[in-house]
Protein backbone atom coordinates (compact mmCIF):
# COMPACT_ATOMS: atom_id res chain seq x y z
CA UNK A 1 146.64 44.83 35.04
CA UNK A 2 149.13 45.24 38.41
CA UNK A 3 152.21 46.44 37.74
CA UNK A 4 153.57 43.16 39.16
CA UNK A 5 151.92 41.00 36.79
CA UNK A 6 152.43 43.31 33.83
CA UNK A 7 156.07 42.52 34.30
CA UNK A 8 155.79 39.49 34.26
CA UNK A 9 154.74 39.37 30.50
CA UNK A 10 156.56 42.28 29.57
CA UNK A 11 160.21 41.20 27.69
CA UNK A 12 161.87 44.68 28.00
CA UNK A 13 161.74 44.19 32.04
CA UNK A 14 162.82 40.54 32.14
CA UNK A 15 165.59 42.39 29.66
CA UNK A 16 166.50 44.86 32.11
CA UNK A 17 166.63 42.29 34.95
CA UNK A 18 168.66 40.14 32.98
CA UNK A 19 171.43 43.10 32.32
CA UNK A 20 170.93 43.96 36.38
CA UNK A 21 171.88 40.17 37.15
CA UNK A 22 174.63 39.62 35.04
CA UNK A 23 176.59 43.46 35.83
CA UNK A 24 175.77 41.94 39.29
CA UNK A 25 178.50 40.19 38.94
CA UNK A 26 180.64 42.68 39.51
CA UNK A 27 182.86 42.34 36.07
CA UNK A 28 183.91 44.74 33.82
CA UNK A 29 183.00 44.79 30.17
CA UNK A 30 185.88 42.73 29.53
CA UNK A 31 185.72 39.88 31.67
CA UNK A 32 181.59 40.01 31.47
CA UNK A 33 182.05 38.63 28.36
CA UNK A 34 183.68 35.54 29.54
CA UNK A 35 181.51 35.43 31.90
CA UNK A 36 178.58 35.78 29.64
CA UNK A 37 179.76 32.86 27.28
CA UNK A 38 180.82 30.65 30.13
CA UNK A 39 177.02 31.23 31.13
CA UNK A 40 175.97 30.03 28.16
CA UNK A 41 178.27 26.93 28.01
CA UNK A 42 177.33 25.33 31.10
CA UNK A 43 173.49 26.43 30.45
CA UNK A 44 173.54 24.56 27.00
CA UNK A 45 175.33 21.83 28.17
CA UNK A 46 172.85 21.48 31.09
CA UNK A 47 169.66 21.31 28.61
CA UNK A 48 171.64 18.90 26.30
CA UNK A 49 172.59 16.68 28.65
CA UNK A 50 169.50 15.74 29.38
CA UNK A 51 168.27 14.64 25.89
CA UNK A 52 171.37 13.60 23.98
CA UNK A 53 174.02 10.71 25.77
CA UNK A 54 175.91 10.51 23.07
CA UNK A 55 177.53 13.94 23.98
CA UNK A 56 176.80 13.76 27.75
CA UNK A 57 180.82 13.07 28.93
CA UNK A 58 182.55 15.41 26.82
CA UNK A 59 180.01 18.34 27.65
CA UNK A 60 179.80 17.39 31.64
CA UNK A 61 183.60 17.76 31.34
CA UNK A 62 183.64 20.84 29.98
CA UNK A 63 180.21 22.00 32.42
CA UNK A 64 182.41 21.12 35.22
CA UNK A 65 186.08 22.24 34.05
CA UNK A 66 183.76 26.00 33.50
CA UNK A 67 181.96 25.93 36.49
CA UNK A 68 184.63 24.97 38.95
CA UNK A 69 186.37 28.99 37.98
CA UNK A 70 184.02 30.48 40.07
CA UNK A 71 182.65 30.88 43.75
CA UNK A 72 179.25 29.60 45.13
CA UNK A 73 177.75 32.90 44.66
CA UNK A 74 178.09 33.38 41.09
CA UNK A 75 177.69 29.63 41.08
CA UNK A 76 173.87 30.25 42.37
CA UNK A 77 173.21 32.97 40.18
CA UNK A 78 174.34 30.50 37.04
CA UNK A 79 171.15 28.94 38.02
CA UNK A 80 169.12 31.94 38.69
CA UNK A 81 170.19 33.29 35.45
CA UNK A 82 168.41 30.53 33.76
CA UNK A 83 165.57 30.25 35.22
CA UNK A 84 164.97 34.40 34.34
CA UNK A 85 166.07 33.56 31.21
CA UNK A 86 162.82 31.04 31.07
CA UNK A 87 160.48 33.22 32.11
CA UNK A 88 162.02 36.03 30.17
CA UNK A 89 161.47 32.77 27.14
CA UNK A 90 157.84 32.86 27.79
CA UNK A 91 157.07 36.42 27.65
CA UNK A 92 159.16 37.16 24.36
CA UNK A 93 157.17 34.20 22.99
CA UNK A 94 153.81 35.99 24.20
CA UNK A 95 155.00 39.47 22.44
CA UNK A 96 155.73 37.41 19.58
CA UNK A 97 159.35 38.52 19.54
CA UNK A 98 161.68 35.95 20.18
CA UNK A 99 164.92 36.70 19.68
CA UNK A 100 165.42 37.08 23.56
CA UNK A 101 169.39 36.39 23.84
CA UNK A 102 169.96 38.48 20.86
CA UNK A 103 169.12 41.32 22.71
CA UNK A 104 170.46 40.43 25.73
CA UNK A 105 173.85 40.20 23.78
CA UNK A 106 173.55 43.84 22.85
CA UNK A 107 172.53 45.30 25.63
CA UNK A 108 175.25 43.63 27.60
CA UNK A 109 177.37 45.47 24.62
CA UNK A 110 178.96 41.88 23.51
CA UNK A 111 178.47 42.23 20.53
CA UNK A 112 182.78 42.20 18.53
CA UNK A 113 181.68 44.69 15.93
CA UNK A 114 186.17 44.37 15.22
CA UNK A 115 185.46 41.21 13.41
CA UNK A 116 181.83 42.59 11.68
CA UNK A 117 179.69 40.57 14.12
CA UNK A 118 176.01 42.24 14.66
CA UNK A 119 173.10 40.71 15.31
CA UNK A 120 169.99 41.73 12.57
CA UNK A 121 167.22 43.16 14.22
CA UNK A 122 163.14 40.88 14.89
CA UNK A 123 161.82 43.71 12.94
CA UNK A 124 164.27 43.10 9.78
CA UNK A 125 164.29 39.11 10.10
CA UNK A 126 160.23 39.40 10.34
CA UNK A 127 160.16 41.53 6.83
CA UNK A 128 163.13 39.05 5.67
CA UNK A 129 161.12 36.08 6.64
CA UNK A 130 157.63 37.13 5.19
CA UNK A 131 159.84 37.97 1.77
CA UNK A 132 161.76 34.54 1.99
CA UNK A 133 158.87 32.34 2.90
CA UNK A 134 156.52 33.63 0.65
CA UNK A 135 152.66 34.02 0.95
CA UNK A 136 150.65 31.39 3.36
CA UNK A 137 149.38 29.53 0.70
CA UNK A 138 152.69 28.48 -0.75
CA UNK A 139 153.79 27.07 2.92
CA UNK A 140 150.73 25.57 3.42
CA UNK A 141 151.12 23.57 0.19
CA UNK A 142 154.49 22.07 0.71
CA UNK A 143 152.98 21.23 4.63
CA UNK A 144 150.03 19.45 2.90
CA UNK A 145 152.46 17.75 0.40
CA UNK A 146 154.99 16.99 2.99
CA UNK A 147 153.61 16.83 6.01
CA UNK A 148 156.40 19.50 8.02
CA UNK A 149 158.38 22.34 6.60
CA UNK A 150 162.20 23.10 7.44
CA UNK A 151 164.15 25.69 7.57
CA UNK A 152 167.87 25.95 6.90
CA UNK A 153 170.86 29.01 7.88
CA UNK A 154 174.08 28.34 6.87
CA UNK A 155 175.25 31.36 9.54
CA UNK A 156 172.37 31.32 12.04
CA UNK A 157 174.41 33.30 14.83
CA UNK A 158 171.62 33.41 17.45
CA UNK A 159 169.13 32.07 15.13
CA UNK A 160 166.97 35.20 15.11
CA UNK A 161 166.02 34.68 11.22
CA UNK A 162 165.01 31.03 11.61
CA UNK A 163 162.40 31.82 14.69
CA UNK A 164 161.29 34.81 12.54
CA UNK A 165 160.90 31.76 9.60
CA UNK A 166 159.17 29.88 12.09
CA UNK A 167 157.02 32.60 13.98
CA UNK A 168 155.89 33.61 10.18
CA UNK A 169 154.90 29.96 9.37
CA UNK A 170 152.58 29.56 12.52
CA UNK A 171 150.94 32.77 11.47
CA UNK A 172 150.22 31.26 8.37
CA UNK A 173 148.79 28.55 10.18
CA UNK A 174 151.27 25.61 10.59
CA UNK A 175 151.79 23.87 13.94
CA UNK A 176 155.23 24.40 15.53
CA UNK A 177 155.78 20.46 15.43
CA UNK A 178 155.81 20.49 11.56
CA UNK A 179 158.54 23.12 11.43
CA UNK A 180 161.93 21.98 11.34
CA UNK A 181 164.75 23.99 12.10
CA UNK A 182 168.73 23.69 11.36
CA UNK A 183 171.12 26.25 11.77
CA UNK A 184 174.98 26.79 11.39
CA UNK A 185 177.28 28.86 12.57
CA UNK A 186 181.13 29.27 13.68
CA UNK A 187 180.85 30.85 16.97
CA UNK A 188 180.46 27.97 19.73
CA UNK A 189 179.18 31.03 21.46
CA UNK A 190 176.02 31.80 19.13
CA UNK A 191 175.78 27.86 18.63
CA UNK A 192 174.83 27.59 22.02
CA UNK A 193 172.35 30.44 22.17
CA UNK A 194 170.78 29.52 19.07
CA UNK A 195 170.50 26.10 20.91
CA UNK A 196 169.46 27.62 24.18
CA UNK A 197 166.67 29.90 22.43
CA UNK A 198 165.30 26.67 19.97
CA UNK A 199 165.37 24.20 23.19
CA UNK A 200 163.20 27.01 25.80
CA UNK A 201 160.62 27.52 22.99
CA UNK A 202 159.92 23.89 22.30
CA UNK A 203 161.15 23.78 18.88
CA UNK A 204 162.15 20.65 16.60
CA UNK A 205 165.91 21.81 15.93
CA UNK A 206 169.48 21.04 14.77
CA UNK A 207 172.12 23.38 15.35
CA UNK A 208 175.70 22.59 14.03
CA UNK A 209 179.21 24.24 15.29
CA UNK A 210 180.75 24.17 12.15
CA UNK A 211 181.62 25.65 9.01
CA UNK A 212 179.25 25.75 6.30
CA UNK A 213 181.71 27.03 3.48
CA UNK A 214 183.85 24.25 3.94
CA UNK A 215 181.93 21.62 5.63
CA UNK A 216 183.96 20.95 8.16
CA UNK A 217 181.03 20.12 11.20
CA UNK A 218 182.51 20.03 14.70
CA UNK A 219 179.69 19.19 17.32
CA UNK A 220 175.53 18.93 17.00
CA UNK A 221 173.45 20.39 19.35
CA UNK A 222 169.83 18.34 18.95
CA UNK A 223 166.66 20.15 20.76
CA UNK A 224 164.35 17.66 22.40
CA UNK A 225 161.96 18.13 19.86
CA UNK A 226 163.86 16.73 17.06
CA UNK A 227 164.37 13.68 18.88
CA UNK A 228 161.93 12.94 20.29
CA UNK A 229 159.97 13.76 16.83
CA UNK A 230 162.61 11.39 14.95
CA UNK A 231 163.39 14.20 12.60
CA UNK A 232 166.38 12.30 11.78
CA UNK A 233 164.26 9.58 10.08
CA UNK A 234 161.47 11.79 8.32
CA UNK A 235 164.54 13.92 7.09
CA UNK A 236 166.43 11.07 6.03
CA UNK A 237 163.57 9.21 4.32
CA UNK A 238 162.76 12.10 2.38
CA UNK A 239 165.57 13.13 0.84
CA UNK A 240 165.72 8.78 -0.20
CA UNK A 241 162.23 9.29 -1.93
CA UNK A 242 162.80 12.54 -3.21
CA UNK A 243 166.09 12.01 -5.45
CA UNK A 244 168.61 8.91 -5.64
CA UNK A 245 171.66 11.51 -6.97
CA UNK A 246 174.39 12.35 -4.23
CA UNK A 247 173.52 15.78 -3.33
CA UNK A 248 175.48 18.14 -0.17
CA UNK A 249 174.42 16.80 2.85
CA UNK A 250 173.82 19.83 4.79
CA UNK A 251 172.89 22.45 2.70
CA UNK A 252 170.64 20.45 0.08
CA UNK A 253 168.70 18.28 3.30
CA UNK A 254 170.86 18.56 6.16
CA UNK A 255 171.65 16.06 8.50
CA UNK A 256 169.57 15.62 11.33
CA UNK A 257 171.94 13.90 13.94
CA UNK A 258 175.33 13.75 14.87
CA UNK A 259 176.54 10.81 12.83
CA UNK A 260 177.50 8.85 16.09
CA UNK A 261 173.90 9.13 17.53
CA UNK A 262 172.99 5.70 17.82
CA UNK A 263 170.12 4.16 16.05
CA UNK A 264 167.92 4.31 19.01
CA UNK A 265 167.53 8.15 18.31
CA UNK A 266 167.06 8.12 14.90
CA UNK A 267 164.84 4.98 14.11
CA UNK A 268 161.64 5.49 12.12
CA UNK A 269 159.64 3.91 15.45
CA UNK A 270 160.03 6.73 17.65
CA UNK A 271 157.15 8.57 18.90
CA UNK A 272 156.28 11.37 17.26
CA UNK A 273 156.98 15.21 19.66
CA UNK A 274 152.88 15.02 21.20
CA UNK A 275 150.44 17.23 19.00
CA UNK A 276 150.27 20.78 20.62
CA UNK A 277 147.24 22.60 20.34
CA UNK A 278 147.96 26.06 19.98
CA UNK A 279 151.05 27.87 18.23
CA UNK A 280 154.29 28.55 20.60
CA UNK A 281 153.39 31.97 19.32
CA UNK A 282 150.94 34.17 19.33
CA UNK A 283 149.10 34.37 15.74
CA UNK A 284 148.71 38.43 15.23
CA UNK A 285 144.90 37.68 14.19
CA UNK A 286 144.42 35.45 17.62
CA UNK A 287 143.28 37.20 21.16
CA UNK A 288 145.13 35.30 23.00
């Protein structure tokens, strides 16, 4: 293969570029991280405003209140930055190792190891996941019963253990639009890359700023897929067939929209997410 194209498909060189653009900048460590989650701000509020009104004036506001703190050069490379970031999507998802802004977090060094945040490592989420899950068979039954499978983290940070849930239940043979993923956490900062990451690789997600301890929920952050799937009614309707006794909302089933989303988004006629035909990733036993 040219060297070209075998960067192209090659994560740790769309990583490298990725660290090259952003110390482009011309910040120090300091200020890069600013920089880094202001990045992430106005990229997650870009993707969301295209899917989810309900949230569209609050998160233009803050898109432009970010974006209007910097010059038309780092302005264009805002939008560069994403659009690496989507091929750089695409190749992690052909390597089968997703957890793309994860890494990019550490090897920016971003990472506030002060207040015990680290990120776990693919490899350790994969083991965790194939652990957690347990063998195909069991996942396959509760698909066959149900008809999807979810998957819930109470403190997702950049969601790195629920793609390695997900990446282990296509392997076992389950289409990526009968996974279902929510995810929690108290960084706005890993909120929006768990968002960011869930949204680029097609996934039927809900990711919640919020507390999980307490239950205090501050903003949702739908993916396309999970409206467009009306995961808010299948989730809903099953937990109303599965038990009539009051049980925690987010941690038993959790909720699948913000509670303002009108009923337009969550009614039981909207089309299903379109049947996809082969696995966002690559099964280990495939060729492909």
């Amino acid at each position: 293969m040219p060297s070209k194209a075998k960067a192209l498909v090659d994560p740790a060189a769309h990583l490298r570029g990725l660290v090259r653009t952003f110390h482009g900048l011309g910040y120090g460590r300091t200020a890069l991280y600013t920089v880094f989650t202001d990045w992430v701000e106005c990229a997650a509020c870009a993707l969301s405003n295209r899917i989810y009104p309900d949230a569209y004036e609050k998160r233009e506001k803050r898109y432009l209140d970010i974006i209007s703190k910097y010059d038309a050069d780092v302005k264009h490379t805002f939008g560069e930055l994403l659009g690496q970031v989507i091929l750089a999507a695409e190749a992690c998802r052909l390597a089968g190792k997703l957890d793309l802004l994860a890494q990019l977090y550490i090897a920016l060094e971003l990472e506030r190891k002060q207040i015990g945040q680290y990120f776990t490592p693919w490899s350790i989420c994969e083991m965790m996941a194939r652990i957690n899950c347990g063998p195909p068979e069991q996942l396959q039954s509760e698909v066959a019963a149900k008809g999807y499978i979810t998957f819930m983290d109470p403190c997702c940070g950049a969601g790195t253990m629920l793609l390695a849930c997900a990446a282990y239940a296509t392997d076992c043979g389950i289409l990526p639009e009968q996974i279902h993923l929510t995810g929690i956490d108290i960084d706005p900062t890993c909120v929006r890359m768990c968002f960011l990451q869930f949204a680029l690789y097609g996934l039927p997600a809900l990711i919640i700023e919020g507390n999980a301890i307490s239950m205090k929920l501050d903003e949702y952050w739908p993916t396309a897929r999970h409206i467009s799937g009306a995961w808010s009614a299948r989730l809903n309707a099953a937990k109303t067939i599965a038990t009539s006794e009051e049980k925690d909302p987010v941690i038993d089933r959790p909720p699948s929209v913000h509670p303002a989303e009108p009923a337009t988004h969550i009614s039981a006629a909207e089309p299903a997410a379109p049947s996809v035909k082969r696995p966002l990733w690559r099964p280990r036993t495939s060729s492909w």
